[in-house]
Protein backbone atom coordinates (compact mmCIF):
# COMPACT_ATOMS: atom_id res chain seq x y z
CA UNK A 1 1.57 -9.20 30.80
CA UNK A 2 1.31 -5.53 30.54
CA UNK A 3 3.37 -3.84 27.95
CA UNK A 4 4.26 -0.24 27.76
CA UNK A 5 4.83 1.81 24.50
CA UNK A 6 7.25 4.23 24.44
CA UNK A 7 7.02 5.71 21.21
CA UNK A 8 4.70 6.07 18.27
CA UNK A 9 6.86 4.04 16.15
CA UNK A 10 6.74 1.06 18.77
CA UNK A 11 2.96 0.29 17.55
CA UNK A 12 4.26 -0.20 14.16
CA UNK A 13 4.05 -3.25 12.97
CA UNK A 14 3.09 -6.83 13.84
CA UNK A 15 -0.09 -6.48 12.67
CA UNK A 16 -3.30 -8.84 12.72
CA UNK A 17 -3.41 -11.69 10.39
CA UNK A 18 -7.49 -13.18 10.04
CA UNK A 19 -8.74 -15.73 8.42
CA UNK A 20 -12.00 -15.01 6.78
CA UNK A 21 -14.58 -17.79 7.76
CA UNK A 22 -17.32 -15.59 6.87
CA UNK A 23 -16.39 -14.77 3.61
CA UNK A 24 -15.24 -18.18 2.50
CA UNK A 25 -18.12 -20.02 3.48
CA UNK A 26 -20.72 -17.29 2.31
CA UNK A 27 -19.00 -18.45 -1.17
CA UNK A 28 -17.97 -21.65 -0.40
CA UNK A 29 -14.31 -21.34 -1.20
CA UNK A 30 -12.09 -24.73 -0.75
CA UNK A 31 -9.18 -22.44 -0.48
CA UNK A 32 -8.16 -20.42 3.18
CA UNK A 33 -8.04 -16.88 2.66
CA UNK A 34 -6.30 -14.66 5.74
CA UNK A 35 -6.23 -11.58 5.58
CA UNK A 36 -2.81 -9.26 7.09
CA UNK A 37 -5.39 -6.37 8.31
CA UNK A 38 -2.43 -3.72 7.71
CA UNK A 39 -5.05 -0.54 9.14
CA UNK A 40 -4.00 -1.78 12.72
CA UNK A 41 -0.82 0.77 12.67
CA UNK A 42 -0.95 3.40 14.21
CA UNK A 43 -1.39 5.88 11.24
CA UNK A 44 -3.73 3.31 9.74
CA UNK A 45 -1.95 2.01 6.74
CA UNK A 46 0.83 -0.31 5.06
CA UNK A 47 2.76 2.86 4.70
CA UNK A 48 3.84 3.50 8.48
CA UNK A 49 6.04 0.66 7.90
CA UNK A 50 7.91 2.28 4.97
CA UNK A 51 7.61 6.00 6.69
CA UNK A 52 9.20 4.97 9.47
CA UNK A 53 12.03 2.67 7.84
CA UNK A 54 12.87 5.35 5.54
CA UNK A 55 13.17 7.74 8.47
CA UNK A 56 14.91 5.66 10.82
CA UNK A 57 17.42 5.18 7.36
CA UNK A 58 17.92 8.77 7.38
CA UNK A 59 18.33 9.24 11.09
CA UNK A 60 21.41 6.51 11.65
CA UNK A 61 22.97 7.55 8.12
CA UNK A 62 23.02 11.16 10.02
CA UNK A 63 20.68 12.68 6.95
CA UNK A 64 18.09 14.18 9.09
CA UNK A 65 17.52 15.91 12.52
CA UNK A 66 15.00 17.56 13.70
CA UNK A 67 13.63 20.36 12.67
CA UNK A 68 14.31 18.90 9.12
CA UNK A 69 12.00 19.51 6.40
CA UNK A 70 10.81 16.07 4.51
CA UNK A 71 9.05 15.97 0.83
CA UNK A 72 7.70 13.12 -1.15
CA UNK A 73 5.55 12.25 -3.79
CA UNK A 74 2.68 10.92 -2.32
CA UNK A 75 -0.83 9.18 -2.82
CA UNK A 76 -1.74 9.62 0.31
CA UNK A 77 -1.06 7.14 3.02
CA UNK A 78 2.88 7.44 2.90
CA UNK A 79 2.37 10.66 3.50
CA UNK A 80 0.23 10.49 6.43
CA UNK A 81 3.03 7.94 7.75
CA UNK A 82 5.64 9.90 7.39
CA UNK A 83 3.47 13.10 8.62
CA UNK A 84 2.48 11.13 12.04
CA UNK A 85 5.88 10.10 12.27
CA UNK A 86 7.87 12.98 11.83
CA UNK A 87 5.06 14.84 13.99
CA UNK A 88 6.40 12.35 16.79
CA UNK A 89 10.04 13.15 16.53
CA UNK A 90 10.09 16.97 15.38
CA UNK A 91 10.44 17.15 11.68
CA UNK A 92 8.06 19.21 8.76
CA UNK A 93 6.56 17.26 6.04
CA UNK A 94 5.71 18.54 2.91
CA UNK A 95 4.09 16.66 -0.18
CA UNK A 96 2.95 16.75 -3.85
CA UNK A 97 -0.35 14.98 -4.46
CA UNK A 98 -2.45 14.21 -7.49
CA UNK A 99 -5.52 16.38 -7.35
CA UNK A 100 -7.97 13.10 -7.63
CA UNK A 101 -6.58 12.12 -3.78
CA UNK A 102 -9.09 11.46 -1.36
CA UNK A 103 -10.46 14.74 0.62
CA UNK A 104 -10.43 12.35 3.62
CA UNK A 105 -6.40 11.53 3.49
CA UNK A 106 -5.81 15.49 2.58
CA UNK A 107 -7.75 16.17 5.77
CA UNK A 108 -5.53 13.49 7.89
CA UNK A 109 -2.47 15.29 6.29
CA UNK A 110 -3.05 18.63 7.72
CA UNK A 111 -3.76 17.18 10.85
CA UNK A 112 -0.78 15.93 10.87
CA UNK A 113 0.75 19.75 10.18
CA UNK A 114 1.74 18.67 6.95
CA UNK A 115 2.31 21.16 3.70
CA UNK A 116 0.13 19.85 0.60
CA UNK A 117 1.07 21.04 -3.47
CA UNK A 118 -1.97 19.21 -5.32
CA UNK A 119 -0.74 17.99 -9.07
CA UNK A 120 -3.14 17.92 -11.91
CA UNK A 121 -3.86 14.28 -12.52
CA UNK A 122 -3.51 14.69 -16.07
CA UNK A 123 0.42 15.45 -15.20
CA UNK A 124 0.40 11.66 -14.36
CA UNK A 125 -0.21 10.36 -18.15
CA UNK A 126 3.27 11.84 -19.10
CA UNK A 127 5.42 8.93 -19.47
CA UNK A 128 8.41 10.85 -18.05
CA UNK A 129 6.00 12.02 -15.04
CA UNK A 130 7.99 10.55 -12.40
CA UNK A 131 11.30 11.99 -13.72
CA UNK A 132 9.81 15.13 -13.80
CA UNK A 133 7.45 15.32 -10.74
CA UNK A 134 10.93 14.22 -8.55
CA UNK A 135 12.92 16.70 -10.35
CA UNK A 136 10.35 19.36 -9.10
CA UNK A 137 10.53 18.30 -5.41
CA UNK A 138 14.13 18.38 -5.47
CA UNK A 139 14.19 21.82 -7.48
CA UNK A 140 11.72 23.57 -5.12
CA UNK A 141 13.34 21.87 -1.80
CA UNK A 142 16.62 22.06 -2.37
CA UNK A 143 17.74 22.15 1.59
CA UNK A 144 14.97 19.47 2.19
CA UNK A 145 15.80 15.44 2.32
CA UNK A 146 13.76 13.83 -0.11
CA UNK A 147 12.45 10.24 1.07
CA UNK A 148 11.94 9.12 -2.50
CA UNK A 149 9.66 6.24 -1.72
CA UNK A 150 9.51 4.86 -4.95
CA UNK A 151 13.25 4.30 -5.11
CA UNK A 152 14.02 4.28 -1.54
CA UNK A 153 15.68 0.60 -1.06
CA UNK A 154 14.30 1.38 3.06
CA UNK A 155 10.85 0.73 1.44
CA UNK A 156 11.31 -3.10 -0.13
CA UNK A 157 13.58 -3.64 2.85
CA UNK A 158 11.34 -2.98 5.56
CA UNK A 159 8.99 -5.27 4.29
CA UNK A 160 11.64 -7.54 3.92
CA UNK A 161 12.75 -7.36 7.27
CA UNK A 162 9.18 -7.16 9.23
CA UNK A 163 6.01 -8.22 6.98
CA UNK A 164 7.23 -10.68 5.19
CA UNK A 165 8.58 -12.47 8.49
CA UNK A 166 5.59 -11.98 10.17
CA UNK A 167 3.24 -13.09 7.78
CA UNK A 168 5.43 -17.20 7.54
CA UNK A 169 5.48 -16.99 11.71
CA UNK A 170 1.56 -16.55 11.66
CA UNK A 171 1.03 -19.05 8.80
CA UNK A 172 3.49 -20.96 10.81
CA UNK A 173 5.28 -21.79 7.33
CA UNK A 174 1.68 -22.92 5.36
CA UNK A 175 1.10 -20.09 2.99
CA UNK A 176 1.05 -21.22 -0.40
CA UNK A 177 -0.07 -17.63 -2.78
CA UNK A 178 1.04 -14.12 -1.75
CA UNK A 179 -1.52 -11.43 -2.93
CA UNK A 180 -1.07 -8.07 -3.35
CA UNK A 181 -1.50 -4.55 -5.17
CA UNK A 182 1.55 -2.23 -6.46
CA UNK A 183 1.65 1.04 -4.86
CA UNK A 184 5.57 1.62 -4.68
CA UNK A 185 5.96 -1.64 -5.38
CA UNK A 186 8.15 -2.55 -1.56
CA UNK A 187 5.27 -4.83 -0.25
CA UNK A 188 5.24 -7.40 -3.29
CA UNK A 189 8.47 -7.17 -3.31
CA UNK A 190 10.26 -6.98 0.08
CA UNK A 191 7.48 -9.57 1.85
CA UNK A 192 7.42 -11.19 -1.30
CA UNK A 193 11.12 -11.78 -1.46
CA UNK A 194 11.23 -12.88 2.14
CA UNK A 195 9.01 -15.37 1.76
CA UNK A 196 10.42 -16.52 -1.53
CA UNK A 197 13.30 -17.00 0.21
CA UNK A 198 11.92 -19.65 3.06
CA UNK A 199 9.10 -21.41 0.17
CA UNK A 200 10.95 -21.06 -3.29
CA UNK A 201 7.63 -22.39 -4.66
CA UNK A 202 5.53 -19.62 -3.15
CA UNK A 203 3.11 -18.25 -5.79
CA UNK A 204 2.99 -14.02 -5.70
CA UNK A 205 0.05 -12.47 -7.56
CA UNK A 206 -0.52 -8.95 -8.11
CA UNK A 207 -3.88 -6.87 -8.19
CA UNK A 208 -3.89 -4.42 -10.86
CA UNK A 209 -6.36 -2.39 -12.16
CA UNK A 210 -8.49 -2.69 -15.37
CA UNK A 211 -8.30 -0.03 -18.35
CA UNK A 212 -11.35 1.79 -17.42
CA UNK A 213 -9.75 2.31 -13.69
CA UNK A 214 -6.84 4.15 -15.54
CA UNK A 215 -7.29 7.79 -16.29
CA UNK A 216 -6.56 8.64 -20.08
CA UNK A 217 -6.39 12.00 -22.05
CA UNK A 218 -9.89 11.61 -22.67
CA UNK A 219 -11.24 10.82 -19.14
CA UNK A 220 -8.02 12.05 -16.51
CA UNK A 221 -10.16 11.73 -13.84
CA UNK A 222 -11.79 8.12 -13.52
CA UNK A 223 -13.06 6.03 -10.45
CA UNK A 224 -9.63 4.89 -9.88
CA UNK A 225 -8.81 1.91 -7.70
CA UNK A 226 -6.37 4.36 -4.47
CA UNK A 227 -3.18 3.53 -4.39
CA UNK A 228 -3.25 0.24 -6.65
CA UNK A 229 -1.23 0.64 -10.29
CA UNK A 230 -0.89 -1.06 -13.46
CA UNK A 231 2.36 -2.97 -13.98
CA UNK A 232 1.83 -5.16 -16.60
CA UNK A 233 2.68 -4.13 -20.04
CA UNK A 234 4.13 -0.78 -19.10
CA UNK A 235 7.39 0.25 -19.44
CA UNK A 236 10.20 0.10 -17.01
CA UNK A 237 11.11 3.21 -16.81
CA UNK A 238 7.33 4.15 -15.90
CA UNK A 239 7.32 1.85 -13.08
CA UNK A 240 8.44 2.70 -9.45
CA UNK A 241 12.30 1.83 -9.33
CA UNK A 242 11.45 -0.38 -6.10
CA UNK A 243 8.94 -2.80 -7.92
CA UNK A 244 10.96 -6.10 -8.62
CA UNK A 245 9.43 -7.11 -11.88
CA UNK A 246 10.68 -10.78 -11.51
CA UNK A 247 8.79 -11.26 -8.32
CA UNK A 248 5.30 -11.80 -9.56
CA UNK A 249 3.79 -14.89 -10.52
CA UNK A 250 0.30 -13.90 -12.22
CA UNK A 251 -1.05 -10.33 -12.78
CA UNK A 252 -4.68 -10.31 -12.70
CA UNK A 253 -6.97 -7.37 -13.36
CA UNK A 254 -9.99 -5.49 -11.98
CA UNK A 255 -12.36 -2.87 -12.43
CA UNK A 256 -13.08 -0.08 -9.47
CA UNK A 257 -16.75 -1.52 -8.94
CA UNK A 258 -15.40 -4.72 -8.14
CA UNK A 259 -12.86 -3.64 -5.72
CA UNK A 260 -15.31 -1.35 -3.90
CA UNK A 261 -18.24 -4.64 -4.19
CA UNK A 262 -15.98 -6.59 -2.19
CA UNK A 263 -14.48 -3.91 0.31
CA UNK A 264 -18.18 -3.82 1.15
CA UNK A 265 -19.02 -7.12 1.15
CA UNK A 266 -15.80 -7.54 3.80
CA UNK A 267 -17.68 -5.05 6.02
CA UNK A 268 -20.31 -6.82 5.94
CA UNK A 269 -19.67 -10.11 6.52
CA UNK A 270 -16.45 -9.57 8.40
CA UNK A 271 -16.95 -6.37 10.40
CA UNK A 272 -13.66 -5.49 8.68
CA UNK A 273 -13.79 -1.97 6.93
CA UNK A 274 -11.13 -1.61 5.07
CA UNK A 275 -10.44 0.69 1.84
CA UNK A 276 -10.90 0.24 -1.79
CA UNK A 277 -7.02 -1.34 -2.81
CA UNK A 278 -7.65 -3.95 -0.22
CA UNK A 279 -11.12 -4.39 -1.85
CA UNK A 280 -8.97 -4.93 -5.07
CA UNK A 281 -6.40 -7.77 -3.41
CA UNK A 282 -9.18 -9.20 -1.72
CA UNK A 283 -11.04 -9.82 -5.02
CA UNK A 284 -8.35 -11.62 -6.49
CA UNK A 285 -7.38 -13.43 -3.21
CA UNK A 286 -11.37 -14.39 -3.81
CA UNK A 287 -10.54 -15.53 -7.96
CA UNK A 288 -7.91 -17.20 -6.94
CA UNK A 289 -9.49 -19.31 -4.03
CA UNK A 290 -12.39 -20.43 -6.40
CA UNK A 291 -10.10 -22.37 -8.66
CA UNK A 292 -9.87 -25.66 -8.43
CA UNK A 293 -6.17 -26.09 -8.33
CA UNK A 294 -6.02 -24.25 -5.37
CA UNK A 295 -8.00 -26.40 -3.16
CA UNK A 296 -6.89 -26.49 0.32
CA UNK A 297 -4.38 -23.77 0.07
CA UNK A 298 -3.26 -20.90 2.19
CA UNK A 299 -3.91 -17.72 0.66
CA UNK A 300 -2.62 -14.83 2.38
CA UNK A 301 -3.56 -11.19 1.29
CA UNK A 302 -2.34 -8.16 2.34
CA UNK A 303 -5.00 -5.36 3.00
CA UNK A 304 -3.49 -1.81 2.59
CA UNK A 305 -5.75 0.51 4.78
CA UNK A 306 -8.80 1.20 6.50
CA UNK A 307 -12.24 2.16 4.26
CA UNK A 308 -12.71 5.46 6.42
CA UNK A 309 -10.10 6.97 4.35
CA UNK A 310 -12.06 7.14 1.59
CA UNK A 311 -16.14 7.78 2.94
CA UNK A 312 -16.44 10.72 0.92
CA UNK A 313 -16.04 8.90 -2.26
CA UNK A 314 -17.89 5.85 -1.10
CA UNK A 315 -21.17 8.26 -0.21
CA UNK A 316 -20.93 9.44 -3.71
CA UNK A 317 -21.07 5.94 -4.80
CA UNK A 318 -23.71 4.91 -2.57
């Protein structure tokens, strides 16, 4: 039956889950691995789902109308969410970015008529960065309404209320290990919480990258793994306030080279081009399937975005 869309933010959501034949067999994996192929919104990324629940927040709270100016502290693809979005229903959009971001995401902001205020990188290594970094938005936007993803209880929510629900109706209730990276920390832990919540045995593991993925003092500019950031064994007040740090299970680490190895490899063998952080859960999803223990299980991991967001680093890599 034909179905018509009336708005943008209709096509969020209720994206493709795929199992991975291909991949599993080419490595002969006892354990099922599906993939929740998040690049199928509209703006091509996890992040529309956030954007537009922290939006839709504002609008019935009465926060925002249009015309409205919007900031945030952004790596990227909550920006271009929130950009696309408030393009659709007449805000501005303005946001601070680290310098290292992707040329191809700054390109997609712009697009989108967004405002862009690059940040040094180095900023970032300042353990009271994101105290400071929000107290600049707010101080040089003072009429604008901040969407404050990382502390934003619309992010964790929305996932708890959509991904999260639709990843046990596709599994049909047979998903066994949640896998995912930490971004602002509302996937792991809204869809994680959800699902929790109907399998209280559910295992949640979290993709985070290795030391030489993290930019230090000496070297502020390394191949970082996008949007995917170290939570274990860093303080609490350095985390994003919307990461539950209950939630997770097992923490497992990666270098860059392996997350891009397998993004390519899911190309490949998949026709599924997806970016570098879903490269990273992927690879795990992949450790964990390998283990014995695991035979037979479902494995569901979440894959952030699509690979064209990040070509221009991936030809330099080539």
């Amino acid at each position: 039956m034909t179905r018509l869309y009336n708005s943008f933010t209709d096509l969020i959501g209720n994206t493709p889950l795929l199992e991975l034949h291909n991949y599993r067999r080419n490595r002969s994996l006892d354990a099922r691995i599906l993939a929740k192929i998040e690049y199928f919104n509209p703006a091509g990324s996890v992040k529309d789902r956030i954007a537009w629940g922290i939006i839709k927040d504002a609008e019935e709270r009465g926060k925002i109308r249009p015309g409205d100016l919007l900031v945030d502290v952004t790596s990227g693809n909550t920006g271009i969410g929130l950009a696309a979005i408030a393009a659709s229903r007449g805000y501005r959009t303005k946001f601070y970015l680290s310098d290292n971001i992707s040329p191809d995401k700054i390109k997609l902001l712009r697009f989108f008529g967004a405002e862009i205020v690059t940040v040094k990188n180095e900023f970032f290594l300042d353990p009271e960065a994101l105290d400071k970094i929000t107290a600049r938005v707010q101080e040089e936007n003072p009429t604008a309404f901040f969407t404050d993803q990382l502390a934003n209880p619309a992010n964790p929510r929305t996932h708890f209320e959509t991904t999260g629900p639709e990843i046990w109706r596709d599994t049909e209730g047979t998903i066994d290990i949640f896998v995912g990276g930490v971004g602002t920390g509302g996937t792991i832990s809204g869809a994680g919480k959800f699902l929790r919540s109907k399998k209280p045995d559910l295992k949640i593991v979290i993709a985070e990258p290795a030391e030489e993925s993290l930019p230090t003092e000496e070297n502020p500019y390394p191949e970082e793994i996008d949007g995917v950031h170290k939570v274990s064994e860093v303080p609490p007040e350095q985390l994003p306030r919307n990461f539950d740090t209950t939630i997770a299970d097992e923490v497992i680490a990666l270098n860059t080279a392996d997350a891009r190895k397998t993004a390519r490899a899911l190309a490949a063998e998949e026709g599924i081009f997806a970016g570098t952080s879903s490269g990273a859960v992927l690879w795990v999803a992949t450790e964990l399937a390998a283990r014995p223990e695991n035979a037979g299980k479902v494995i569901v991991a979440v894959l952030p975005d699509t690979g064209e967001r990040y070509l221009a680093a991936e030809t330099e890599q080539a």
